[in-house]
Protein backbone atom coordinates (compact mmCIF):
# COMPACT_ATOMS: atom_id res chain seq x y z
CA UNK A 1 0.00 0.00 0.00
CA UNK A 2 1.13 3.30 -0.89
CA UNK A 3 1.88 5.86 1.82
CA UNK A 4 -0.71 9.21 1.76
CA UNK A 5 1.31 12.02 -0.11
CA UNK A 6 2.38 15.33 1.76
CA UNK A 7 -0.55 17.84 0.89
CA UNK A 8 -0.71 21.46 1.90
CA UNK A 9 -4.79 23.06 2.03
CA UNK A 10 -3.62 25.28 -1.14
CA UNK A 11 -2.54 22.19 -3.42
CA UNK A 12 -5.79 20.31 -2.17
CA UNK A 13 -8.05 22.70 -3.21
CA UNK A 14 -6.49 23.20 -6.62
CA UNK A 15 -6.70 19.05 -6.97
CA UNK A 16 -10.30 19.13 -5.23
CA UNK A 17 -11.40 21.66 -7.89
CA UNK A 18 -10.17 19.62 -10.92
CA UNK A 19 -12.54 16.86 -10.12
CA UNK A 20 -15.27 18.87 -9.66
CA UNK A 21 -15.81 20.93 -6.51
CA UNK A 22 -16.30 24.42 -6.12
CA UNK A 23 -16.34 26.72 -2.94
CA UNK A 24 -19.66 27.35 -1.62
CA UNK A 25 -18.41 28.80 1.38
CA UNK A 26 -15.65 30.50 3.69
CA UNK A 27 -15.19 30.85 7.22
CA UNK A 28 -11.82 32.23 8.52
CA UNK A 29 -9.30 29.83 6.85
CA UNK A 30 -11.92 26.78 6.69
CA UNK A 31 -13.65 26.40 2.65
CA UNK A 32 -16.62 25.06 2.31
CA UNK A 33 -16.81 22.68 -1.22
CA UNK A 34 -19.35 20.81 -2.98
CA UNK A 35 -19.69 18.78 -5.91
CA UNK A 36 -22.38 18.40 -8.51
CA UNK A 37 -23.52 15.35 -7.31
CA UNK A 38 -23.70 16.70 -3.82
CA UNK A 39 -20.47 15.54 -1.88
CA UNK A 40 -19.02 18.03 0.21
CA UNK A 41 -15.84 18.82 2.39
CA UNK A 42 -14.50 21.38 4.17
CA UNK A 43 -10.44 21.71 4.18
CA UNK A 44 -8.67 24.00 5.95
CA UNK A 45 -6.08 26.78 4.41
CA UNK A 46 -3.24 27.05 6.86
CA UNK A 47 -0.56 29.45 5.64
CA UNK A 48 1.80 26.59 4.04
CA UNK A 49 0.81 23.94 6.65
CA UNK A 50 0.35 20.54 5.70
CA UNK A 51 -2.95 19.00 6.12
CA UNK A 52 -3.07 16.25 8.71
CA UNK A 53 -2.76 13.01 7.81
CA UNK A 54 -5.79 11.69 9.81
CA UNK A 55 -8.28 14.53 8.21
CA UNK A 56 -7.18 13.95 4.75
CA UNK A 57 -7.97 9.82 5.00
CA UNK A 58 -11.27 11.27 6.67
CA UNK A 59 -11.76 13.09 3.65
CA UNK A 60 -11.01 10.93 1.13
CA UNK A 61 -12.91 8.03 3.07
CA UNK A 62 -15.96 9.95 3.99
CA UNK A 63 -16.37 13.19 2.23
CA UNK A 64 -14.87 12.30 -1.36
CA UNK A 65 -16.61 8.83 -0.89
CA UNK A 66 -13.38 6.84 -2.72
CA UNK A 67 -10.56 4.35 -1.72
CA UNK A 68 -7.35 5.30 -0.62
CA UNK A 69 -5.91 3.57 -3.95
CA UNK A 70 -8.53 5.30 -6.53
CA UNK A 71 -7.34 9.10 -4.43
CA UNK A 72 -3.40 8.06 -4.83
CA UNK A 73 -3.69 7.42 -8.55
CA UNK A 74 -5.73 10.58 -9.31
CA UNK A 75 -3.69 12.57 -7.35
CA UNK A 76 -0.56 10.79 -8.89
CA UNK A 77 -2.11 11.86 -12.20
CA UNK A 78 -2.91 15.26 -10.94
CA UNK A 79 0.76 15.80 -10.26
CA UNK A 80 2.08 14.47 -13.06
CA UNK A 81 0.59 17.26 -15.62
């Protein structure tokens, strides 16, 4: 299994918003996204900090509703434009 990648809140947003989601929302440094066919997240923006490693398996898991496998190779592919 491959290890969860090192993702800051700015870099997750841009990769959120290339599948789909939009902001719907801010509060402070937390945005509010949604999809089209109605998932949503919130991720934080931390100046250049790292998101956690336990929210972003939360958020792949339960908000983005995919495997750990299917996130690494979109985000694999994501990086590799």
């Amino acid at each position: 299994m491959q290890k969860l990648p090192t993702i800051d809140g700015q870099e997750l947003l841009k990769f959120l918003s290339s599948l789909g989601f939009v902001v719907v929302r801010t509060r402070g440094s937390h945005l509010q996204l949604r999809a089209e066919d109605g998932r949503s997240t919130t991720i934080p923006l931390h100046a250049k900090r790292e998101v956690p490693k336990g929210l972003l398996r939360k958020i792949i898991r339960d908000d983005l509703e995919m495997s750990l496998e299917e996130f690494l190779d979109l985000f694999s592919e994501y990086r590799g434009r």
